[in-house]
PDB file of N, CA and C in Angstrom:
ATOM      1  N   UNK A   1      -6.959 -18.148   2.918  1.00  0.00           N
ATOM      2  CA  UNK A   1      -6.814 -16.791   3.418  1.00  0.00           C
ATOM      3  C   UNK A   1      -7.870 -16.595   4.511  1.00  0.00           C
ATOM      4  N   UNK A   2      -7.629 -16.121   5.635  1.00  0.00           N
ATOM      5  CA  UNK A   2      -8.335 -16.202   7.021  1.00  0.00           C
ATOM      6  C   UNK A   2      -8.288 -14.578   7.011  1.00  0.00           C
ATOM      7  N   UNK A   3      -9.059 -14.809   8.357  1.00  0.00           N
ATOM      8  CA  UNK A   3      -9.493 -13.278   8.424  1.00  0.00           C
ATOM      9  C   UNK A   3      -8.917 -13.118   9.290  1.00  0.00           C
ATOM     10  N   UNK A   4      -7.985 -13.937  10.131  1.00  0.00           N
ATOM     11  CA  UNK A   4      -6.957 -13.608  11.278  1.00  0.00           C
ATOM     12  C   UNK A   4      -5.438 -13.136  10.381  1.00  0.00           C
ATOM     13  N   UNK A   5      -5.556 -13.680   9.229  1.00  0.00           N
ATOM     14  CA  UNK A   5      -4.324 -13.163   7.961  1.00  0.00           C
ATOM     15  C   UNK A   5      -4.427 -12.097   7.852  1.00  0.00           C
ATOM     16  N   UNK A   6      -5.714 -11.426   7.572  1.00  0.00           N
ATOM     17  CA  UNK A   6      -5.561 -10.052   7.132  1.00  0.00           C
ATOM     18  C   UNK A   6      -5.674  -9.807   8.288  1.00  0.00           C
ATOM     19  N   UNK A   7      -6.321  -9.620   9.372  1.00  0.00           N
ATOM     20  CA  UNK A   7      -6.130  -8.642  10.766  1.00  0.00           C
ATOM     21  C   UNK A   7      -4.521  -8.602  11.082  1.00  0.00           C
ATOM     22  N   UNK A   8      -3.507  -9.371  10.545  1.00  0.00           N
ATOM     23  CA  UNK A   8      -2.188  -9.277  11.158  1.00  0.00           C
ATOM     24  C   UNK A   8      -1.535  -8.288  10.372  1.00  0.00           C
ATOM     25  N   UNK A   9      -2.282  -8.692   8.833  1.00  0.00           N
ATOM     26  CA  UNK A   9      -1.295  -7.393   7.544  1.00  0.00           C
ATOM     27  C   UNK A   9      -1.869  -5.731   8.478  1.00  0.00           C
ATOM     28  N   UNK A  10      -3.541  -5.807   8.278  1.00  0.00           N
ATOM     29  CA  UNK A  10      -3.777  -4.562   8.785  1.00  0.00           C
ATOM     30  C   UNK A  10      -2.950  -3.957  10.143  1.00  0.00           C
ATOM     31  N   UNK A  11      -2.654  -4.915  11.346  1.00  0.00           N
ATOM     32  CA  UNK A  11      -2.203  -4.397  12.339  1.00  0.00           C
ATOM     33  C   UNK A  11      -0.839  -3.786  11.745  1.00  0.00           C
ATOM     34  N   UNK A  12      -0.047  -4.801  11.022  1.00  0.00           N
ATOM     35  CA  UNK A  12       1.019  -4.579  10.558  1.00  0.00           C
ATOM     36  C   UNK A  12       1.096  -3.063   9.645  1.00  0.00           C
ATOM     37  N   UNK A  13       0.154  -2.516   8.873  1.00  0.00           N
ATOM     38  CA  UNK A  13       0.360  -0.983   7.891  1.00  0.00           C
ATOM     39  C   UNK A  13      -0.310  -0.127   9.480  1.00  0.00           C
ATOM     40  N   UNK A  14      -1.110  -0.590  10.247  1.00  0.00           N
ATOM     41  CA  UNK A  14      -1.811   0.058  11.085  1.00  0.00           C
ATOM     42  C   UNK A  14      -0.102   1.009  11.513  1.00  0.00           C
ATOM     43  N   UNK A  15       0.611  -0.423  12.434  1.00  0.00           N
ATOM     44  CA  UNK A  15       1.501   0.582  12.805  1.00  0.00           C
ATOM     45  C   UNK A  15       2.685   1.475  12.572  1.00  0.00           C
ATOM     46  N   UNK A  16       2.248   0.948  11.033  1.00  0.00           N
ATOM     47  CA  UNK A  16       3.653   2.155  10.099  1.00  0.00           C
ATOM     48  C   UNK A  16       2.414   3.114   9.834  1.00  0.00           C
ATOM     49  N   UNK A  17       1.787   3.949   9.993  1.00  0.00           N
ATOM     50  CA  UNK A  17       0.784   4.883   9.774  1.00  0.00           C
ATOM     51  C   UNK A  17       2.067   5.955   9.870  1.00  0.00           C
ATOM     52  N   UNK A  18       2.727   6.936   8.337  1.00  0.00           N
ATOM     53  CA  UNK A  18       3.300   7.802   8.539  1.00  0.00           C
ATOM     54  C   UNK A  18       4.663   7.828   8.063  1.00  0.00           C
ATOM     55  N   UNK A  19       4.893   6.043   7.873  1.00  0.00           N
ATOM     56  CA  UNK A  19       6.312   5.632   7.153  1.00  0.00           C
ATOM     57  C   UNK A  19       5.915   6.138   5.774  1.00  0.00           C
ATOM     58  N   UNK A  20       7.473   5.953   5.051  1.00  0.00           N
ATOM     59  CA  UNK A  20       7.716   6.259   3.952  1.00  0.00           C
ATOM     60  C   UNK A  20       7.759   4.590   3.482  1.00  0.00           C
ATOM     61  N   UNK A  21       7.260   4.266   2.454  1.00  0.00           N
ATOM     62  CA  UNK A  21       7.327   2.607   1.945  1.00  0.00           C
ATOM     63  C   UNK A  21       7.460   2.619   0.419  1.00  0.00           C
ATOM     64  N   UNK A  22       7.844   1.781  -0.294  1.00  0.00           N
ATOM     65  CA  UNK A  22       8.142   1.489  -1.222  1.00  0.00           C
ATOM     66  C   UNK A  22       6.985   0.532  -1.761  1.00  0.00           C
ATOM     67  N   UNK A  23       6.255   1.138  -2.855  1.00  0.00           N
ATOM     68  CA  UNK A  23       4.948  -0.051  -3.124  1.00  0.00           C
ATOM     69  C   UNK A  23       5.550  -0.345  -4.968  1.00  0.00           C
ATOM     70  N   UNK A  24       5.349  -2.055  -4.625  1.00  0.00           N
ATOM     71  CA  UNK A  24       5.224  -2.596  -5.948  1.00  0.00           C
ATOM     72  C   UNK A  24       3.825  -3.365  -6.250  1.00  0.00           C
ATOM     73  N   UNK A  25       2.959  -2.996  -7.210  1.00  0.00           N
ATOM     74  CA  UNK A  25       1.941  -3.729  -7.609  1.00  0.00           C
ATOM     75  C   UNK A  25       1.812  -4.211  -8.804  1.00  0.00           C
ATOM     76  N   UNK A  26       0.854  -4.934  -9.008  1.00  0.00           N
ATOM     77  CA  UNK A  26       1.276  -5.989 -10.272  1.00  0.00           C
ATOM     78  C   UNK A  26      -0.706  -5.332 -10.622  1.00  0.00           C
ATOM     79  N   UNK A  27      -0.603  -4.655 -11.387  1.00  0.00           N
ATOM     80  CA  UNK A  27      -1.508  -3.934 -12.242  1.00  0.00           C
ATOM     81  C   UNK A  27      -2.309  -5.086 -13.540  1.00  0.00           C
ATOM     82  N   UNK A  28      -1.902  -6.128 -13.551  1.00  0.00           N
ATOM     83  CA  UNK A  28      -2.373  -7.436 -14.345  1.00  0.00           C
ATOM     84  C   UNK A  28      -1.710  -6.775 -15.791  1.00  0.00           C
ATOM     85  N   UNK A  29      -2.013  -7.473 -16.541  1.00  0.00           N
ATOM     86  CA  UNK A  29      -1.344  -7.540 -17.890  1.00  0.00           C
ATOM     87  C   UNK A  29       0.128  -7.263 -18.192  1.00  0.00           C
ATOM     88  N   UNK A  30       0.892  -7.815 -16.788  1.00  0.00           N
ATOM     89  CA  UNK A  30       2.203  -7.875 -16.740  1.00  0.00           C
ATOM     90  C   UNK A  30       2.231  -6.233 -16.804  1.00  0.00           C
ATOM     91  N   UNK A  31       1.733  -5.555 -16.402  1.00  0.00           N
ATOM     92  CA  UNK A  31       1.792  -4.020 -15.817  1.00  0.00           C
ATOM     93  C   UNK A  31       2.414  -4.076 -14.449  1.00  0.00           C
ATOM     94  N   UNK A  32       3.102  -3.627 -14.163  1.00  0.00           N
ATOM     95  CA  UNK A  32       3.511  -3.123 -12.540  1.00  0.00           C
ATOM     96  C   UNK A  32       4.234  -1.978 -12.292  1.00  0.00           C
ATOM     97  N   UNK A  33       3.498  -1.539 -11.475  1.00  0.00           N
ATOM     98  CA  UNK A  33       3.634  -0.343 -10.624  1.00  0.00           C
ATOM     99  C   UNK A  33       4.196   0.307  -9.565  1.00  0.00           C
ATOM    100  N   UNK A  34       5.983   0.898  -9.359  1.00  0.00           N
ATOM    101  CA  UNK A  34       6.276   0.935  -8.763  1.00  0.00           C
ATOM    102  C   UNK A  34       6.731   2.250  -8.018  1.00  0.00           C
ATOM    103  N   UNK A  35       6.401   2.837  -6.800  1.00  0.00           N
ATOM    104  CA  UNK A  35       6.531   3.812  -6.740  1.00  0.00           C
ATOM    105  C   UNK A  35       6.682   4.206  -5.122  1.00  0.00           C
ATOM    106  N   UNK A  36       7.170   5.132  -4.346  1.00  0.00           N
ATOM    107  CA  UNK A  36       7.576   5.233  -2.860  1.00  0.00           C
ATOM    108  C   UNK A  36       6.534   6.728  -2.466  1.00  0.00           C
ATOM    109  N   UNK A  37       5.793   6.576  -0.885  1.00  0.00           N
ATOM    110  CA  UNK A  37       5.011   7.461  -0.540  1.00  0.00           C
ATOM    111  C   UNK A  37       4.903   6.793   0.725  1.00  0.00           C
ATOM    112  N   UNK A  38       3.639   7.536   1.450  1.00  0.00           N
ATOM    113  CA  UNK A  38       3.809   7.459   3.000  1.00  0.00           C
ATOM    114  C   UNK A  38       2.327   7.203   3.424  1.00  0.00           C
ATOM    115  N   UNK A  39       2.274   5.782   4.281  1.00  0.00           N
ATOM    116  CA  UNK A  39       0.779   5.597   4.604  1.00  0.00           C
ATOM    117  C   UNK A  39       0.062   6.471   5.323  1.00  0.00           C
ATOM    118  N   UNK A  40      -0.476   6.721   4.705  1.00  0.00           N
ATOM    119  CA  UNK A  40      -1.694   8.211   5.427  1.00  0.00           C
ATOM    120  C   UNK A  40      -2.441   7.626   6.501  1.00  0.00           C
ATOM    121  N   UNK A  41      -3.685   6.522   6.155  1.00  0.00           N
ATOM    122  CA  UNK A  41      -5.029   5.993   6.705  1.00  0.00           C
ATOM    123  C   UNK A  41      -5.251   4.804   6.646  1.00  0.00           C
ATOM    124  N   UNK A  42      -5.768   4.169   7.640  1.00  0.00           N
ATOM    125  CA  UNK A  42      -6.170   2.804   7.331  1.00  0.00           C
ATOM    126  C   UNK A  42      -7.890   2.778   7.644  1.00  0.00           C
ATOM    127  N   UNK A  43      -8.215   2.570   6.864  1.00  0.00           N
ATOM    128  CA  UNK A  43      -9.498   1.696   7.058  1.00  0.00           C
ATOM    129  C   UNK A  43     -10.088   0.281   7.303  1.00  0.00           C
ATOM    130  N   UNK A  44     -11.615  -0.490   7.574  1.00  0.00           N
ATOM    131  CA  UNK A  44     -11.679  -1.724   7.663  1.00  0.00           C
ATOM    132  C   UNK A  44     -11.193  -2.818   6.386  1.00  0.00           C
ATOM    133  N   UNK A  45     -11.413  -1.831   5.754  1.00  0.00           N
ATOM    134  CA  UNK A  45     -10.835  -3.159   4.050  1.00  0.00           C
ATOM    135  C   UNK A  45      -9.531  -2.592   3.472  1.00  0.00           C
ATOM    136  N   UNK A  46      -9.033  -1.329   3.236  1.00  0.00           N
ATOM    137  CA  UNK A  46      -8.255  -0.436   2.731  1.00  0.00           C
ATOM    138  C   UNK A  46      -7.643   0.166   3.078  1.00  0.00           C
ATOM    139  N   UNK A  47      -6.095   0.844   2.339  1.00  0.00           N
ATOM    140  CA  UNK A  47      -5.401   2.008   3.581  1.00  0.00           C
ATOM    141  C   UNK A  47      -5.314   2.566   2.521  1.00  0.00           C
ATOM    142  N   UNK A  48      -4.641   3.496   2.617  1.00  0.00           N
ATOM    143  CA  UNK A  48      -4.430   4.785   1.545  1.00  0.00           C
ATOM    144  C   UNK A  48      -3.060   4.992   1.910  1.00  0.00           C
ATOM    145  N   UNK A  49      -2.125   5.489   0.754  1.00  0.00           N
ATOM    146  CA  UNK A  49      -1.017   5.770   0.622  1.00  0.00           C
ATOM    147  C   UNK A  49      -0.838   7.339  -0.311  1.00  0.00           C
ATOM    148  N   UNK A  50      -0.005   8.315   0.202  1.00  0.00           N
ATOM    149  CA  UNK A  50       0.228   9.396  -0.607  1.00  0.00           C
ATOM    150  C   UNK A  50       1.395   9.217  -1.347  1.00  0.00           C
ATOM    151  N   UNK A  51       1.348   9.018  -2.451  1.00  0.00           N
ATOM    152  CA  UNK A  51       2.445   9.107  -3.344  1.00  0.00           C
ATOM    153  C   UNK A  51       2.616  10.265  -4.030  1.00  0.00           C
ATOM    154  N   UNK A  52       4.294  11.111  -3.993  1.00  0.00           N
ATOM    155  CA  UNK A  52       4.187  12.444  -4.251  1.00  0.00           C
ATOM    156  C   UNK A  52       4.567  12.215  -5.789  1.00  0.00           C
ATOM    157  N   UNK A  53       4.108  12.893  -6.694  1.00  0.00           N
ATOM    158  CA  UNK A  53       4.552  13.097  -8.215  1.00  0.00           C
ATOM    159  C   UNK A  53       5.298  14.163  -7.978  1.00  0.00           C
ATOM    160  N   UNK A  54       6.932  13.796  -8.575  1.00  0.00           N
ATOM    161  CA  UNK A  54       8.321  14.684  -8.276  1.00  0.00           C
ATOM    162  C   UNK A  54       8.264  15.472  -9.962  1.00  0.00           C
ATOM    163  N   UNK A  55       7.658  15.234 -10.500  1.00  0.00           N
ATOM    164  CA  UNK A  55       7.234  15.472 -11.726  1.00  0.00           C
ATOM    165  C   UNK A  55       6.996  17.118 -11.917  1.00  0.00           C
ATOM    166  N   UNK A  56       5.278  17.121 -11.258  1.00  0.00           N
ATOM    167  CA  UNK A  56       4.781  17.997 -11.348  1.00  0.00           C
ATOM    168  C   UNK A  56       4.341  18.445 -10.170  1.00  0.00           C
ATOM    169  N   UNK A  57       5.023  18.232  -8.743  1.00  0.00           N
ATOM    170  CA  UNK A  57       5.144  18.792  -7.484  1.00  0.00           C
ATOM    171  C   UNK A  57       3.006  18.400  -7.167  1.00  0.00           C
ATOM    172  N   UNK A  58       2.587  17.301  -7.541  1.00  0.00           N
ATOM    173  CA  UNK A  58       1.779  16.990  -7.099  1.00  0.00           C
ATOM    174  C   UNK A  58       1.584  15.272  -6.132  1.00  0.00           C
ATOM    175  N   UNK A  59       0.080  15.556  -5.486  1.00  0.00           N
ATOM    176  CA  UNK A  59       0.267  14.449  -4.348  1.00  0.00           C
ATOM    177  C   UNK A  59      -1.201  13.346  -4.637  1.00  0.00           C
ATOM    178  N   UNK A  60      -0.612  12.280  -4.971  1.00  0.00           N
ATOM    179  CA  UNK A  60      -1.824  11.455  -5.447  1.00  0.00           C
ATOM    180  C   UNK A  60      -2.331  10.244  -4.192  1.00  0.00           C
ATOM    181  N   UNK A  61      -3.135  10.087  -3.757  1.00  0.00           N
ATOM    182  CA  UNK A  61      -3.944   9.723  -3.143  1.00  0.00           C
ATOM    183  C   UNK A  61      -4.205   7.796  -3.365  1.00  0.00           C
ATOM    184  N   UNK A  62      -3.465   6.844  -3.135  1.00  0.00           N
ATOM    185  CA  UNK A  62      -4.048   5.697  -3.626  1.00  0.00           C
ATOM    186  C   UNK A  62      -4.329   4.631  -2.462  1.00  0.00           C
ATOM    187  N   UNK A  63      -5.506   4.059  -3.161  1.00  0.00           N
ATOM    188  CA  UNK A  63      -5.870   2.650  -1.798  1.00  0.00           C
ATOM    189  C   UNK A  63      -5.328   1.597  -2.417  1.00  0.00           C
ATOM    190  N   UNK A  64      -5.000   1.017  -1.516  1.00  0.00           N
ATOM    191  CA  UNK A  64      -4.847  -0.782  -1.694  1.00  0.00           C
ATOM    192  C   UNK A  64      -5.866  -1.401  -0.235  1.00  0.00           C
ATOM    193  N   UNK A  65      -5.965  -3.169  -1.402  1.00  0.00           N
ATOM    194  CA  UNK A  65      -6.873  -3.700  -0.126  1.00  0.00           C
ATOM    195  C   UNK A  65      -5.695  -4.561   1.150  1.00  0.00           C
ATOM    196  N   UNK A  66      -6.076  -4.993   1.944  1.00  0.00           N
ATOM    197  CA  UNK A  66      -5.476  -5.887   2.507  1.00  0.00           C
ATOM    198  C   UNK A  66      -4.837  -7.258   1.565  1.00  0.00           C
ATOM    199  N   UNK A  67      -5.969  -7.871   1.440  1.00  0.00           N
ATOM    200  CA  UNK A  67      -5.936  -8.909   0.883  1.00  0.00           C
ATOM    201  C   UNK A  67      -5.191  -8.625  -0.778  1.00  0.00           C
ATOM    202  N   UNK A  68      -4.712  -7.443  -1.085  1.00  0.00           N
ATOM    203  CA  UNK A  68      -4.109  -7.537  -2.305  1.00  0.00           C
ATOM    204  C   UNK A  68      -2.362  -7.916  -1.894  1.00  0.00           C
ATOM    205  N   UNK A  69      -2.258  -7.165  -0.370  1.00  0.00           N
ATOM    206  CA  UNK A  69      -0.875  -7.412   0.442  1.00  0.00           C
ATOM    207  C   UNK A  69      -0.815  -8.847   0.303  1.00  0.00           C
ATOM    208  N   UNK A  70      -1.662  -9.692   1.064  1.00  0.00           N
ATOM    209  CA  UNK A  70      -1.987 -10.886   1.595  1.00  0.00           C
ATOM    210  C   UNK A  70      -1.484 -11.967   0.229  1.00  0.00           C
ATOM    211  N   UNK A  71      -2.238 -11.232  -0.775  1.00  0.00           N
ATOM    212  CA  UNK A  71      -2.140 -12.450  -2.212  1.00  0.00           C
ATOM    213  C   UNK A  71      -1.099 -12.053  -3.162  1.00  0.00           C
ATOM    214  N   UNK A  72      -0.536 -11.152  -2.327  1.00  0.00           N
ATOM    215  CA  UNK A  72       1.049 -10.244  -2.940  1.00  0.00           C
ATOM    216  C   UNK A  72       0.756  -9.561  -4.438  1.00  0.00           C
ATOM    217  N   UNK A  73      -0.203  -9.222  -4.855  1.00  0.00           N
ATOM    218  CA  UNK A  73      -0.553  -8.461  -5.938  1.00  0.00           C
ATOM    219  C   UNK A  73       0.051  -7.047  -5.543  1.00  0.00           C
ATOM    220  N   UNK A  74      -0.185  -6.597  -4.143  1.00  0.00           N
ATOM    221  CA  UNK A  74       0.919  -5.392  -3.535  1.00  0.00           C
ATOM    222  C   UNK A  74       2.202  -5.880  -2.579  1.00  0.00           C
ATOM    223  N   UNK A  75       3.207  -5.681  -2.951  1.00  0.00           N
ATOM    224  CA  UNK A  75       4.366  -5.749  -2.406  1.00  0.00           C
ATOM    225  C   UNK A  75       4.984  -4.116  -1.778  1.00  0.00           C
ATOM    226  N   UNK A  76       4.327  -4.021  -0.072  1.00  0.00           N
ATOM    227  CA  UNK A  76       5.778  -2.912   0.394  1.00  0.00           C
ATOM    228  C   UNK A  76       6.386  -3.429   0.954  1.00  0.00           C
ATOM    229  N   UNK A  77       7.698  -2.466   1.108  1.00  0.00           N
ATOM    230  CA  UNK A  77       8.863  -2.560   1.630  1.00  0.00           C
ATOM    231  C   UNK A  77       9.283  -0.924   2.478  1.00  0.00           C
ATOM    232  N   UNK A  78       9.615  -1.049   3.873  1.00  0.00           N
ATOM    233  CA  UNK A  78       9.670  -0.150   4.484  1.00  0.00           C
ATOM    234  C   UNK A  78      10.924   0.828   3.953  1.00  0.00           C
ATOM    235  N   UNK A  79      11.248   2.547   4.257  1.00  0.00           N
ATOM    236  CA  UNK A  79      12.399   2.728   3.267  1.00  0.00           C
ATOM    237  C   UNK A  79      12.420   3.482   4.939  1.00  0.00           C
TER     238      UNK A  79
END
């Protein structure tokens, strides 16, 4: 894993900043997590995604790293 790997994932969420995406993560203990929201922010290690809870009309806030994209522990998919 290079650091020219992750500069391509980051460019890559850089320029969906605002899409709607589909995130699957693998939470370890055969947990996974699947759920659709819209990339807010990117930072140097992290981006943030708003995922809306249709539940209780609330808006949760989550980071992923690059390198979790990179080692596919996060899987998006553009919607």
């Amino acid at each position: 894993m290079s650091r020219a790997d992750i500069n391509k994932v980051k460019l890559s969420v850089d320029r969906n900043i605002g899409s709607k995406v589909k995130i699957r993560a693998n939470r370890g203990r055969h947990k996974i997590d699947v759920a659709e929201g819209v990339i807010c922010k990117t930072y140097p290690s992290i981006f943030l995604v708003e995922i809306e809870n249709k539940a209780d009309d609330t808006v949760q806030t989550v980071s992923f790293s690059y390198t979790d994209v990179l080692t596919k522990d996060v899987q998006m998919q553009l919607i």
